[in-house]
C-alpha atoms as a PDB file:
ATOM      1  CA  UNK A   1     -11.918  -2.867 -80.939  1.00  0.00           C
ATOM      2  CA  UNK A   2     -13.466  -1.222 -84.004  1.00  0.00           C
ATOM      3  CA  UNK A   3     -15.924  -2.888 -85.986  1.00  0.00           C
ATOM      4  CA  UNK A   4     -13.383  -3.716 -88.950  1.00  0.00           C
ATOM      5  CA  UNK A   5     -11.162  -5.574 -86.739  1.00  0.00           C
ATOM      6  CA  UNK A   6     -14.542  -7.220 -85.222  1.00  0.00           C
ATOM      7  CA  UNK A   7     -15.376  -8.664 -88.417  1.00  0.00           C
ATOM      8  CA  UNK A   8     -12.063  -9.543 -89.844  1.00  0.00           C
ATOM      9  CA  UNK A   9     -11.736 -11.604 -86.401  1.00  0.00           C
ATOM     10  CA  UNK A  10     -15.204 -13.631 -86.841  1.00  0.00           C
ATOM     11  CA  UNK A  11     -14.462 -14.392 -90.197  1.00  0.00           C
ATOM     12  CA  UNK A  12     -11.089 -15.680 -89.579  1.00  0.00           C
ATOM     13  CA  UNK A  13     -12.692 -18.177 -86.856  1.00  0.00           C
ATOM     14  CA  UNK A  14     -16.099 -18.834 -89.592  1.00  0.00           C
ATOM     15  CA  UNK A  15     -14.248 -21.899 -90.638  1.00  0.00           C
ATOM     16  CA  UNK A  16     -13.742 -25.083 -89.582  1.00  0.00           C
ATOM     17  CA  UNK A  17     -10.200 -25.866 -89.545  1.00  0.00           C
ATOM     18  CA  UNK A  18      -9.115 -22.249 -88.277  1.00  0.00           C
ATOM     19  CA  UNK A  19     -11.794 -22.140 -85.268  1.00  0.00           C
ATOM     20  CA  UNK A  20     -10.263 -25.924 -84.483  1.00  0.00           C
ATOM     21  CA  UNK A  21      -6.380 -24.362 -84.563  1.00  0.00           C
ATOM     22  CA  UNK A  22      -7.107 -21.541 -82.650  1.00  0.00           C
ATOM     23  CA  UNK A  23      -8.949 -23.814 -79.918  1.00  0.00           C
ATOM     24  CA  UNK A  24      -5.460 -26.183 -80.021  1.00  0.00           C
ATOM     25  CA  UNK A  25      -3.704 -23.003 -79.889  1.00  0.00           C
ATOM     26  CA  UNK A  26      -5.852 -22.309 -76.626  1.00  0.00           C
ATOM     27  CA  UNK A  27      -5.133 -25.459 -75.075  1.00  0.00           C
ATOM     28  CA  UNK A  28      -1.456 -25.203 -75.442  1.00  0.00           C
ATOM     29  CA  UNK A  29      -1.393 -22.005 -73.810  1.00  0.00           C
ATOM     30  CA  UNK A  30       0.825 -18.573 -74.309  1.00  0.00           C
ATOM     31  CA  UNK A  31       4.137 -20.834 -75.440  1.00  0.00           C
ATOM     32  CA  UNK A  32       2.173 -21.909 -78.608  1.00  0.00           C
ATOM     33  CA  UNK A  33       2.550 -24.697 -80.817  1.00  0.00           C
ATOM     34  CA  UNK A  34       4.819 -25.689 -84.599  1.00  0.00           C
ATOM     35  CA  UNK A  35       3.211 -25.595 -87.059  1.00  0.00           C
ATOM     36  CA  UNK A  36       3.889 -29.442 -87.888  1.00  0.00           C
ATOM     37  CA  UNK A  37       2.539 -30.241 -84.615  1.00  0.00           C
ATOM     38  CA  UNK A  38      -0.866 -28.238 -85.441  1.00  0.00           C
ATOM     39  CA  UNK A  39      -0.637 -29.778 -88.623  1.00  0.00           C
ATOM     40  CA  UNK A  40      -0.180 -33.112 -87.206  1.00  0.00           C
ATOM     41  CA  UNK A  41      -3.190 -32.860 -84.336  1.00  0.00           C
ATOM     42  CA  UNK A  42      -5.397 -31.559 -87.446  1.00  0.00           C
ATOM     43  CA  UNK A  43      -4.613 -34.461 -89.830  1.00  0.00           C
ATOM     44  CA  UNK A  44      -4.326 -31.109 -92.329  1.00  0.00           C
ATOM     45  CA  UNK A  45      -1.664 -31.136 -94.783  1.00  0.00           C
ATOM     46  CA  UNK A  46       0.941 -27.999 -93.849  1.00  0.00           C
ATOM     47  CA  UNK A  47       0.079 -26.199 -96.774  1.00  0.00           C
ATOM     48  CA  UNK A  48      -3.819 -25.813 -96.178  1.00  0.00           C
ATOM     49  CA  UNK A  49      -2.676 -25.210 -92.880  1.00  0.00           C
ATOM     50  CA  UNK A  50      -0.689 -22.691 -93.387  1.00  0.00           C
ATOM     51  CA  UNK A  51      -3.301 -20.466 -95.402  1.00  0.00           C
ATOM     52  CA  UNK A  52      -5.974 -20.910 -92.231  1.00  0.00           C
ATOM     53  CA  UNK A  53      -2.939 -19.644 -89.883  1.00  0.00           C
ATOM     54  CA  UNK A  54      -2.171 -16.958 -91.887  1.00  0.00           C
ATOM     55  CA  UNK A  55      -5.812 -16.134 -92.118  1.00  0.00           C
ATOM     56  CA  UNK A  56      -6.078 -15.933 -88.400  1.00  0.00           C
ATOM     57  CA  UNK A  57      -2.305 -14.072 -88.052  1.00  0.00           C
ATOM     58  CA  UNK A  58      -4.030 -11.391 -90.454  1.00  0.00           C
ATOM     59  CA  UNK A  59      -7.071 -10.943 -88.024  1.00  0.00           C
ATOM     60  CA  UNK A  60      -4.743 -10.772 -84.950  1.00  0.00           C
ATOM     61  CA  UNK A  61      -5.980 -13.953 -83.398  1.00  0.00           C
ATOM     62  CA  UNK A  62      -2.407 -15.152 -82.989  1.00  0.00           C
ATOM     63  CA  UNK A  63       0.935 -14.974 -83.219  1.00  0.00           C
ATOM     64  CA  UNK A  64       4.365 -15.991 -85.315  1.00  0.00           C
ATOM     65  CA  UNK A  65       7.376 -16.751 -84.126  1.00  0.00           C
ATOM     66  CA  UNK A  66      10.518 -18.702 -85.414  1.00  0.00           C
ATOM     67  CA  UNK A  67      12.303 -20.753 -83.151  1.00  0.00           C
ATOM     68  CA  UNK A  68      15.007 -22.177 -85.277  1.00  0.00           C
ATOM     69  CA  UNK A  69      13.860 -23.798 -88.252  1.00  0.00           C
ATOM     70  CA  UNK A  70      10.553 -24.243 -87.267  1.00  0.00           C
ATOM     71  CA  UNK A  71       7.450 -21.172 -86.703  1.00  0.00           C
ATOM     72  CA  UNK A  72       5.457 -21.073 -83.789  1.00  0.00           C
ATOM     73  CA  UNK A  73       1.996 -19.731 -83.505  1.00  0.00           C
ATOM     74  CA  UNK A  74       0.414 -18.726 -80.198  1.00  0.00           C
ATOM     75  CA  UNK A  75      -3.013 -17.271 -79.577  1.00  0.00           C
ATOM     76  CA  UNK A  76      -3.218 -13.579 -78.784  1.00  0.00           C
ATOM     77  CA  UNK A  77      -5.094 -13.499 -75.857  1.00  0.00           C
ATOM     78  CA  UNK A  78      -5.507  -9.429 -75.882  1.00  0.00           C
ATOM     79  CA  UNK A  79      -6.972  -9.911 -79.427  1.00  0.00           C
ATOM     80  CA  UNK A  80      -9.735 -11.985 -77.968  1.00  0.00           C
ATOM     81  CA  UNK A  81     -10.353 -10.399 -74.776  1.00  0.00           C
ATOM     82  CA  UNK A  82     -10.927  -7.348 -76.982  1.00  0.00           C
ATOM     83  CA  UNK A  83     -13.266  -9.491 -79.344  1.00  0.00           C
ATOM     84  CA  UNK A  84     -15.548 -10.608 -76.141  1.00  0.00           C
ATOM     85  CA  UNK A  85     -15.398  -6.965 -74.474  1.00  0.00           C
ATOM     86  CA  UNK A  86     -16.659  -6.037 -78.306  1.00  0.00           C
ATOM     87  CA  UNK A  87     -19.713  -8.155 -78.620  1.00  0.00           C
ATOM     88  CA  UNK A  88     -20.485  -8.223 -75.071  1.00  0.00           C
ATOM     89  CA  UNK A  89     -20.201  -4.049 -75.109  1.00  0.00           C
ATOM     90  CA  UNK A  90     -23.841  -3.199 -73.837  1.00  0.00           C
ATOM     91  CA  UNK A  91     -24.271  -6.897 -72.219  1.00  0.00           C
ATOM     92  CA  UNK A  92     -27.718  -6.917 -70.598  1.00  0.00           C
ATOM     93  CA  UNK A  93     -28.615  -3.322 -71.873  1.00  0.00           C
ATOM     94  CA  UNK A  94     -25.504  -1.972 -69.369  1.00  0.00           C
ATOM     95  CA  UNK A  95     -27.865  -2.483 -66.412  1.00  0.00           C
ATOM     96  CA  UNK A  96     -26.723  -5.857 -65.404  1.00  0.00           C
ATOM     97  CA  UNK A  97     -21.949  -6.900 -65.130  1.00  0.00           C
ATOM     98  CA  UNK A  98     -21.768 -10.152 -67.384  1.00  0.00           C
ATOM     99  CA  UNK A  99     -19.441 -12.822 -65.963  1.00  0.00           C
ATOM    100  CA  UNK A 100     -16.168 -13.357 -67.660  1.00  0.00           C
ATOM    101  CA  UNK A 101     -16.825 -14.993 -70.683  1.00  0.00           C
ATOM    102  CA  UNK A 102     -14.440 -17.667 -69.534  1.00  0.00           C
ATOM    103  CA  UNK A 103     -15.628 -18.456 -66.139  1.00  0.00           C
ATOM    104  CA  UNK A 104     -17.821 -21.456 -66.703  1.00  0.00           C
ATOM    105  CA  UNK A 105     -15.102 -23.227 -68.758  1.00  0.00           C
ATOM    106  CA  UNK A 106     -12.135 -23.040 -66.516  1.00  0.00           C
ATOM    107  CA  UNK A 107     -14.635 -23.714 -63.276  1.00  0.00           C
ATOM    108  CA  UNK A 108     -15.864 -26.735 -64.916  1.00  0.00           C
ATOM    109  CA  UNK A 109     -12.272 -27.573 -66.069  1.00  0.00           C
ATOM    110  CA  UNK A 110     -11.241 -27.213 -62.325  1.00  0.00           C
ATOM    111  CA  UNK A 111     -14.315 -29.706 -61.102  1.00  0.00           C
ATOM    112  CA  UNK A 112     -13.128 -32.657 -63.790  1.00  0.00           C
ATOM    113  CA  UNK A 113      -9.389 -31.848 -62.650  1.00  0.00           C
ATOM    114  CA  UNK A 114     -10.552 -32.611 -58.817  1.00  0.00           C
ATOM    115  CA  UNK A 115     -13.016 -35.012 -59.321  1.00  0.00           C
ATOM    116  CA  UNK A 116     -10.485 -37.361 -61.253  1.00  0.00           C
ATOM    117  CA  UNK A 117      -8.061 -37.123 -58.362  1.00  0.00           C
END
């Protein structure tokens, strides 16, 4: 990732209501959500949120689809992997692997799954 791309990416996540999309976009995985139903989960009106999507369709974040009447957005998980890899470059002065930057999430995902069964 070049340092353009780098920034365009952090500043489409450096609001609120984007960085809280892109997390329900997260959640619902690589099929995505409507846009009403983002809207909806928000409480944003469609029009404000269509401007943040759009904002974070312009840095790459995620992706646009129409199904029908209705446009899907998806997160773009190659556009974040590449954001991570960017800051995390020369992790620990390259002496040292860093974990996956998603390791402690989906582990401690995995212990509330199996301790509520």
């Amino acid at each position: 990732m070049e340092p353009k791309q780098a920034v365009a990416a952090l500043g489409a996540l450096a609001h609120e209501h984007r960085l809280a999309a892109y997390r329900l976009l997260v959640e619902a995985g690589p099929e995505g959500l409507p846009a009403g139903v983002i809207a909806e989960r928000l409480g944003t009106p469609s029009s404000t949120l269509t401007f943040h999507l759009q904002q974070l369709l312009q840095a790459g974040l995620v992706t646009q689809r129409r199904a029908g009447r209705q446009l899907l957005y998806a997160m773009a998980p190659a556009s974040m992997n590449a954001l991570v890899a960017y800051l995390t470059e020369n992790c620990c002065g390259g002496e040292a692997v860093c974990a996956p930057a998603c390791g402690p999430a989906a582990q401690a995902t995995r212990l509330r799954k199996t301790s509520a069964a």
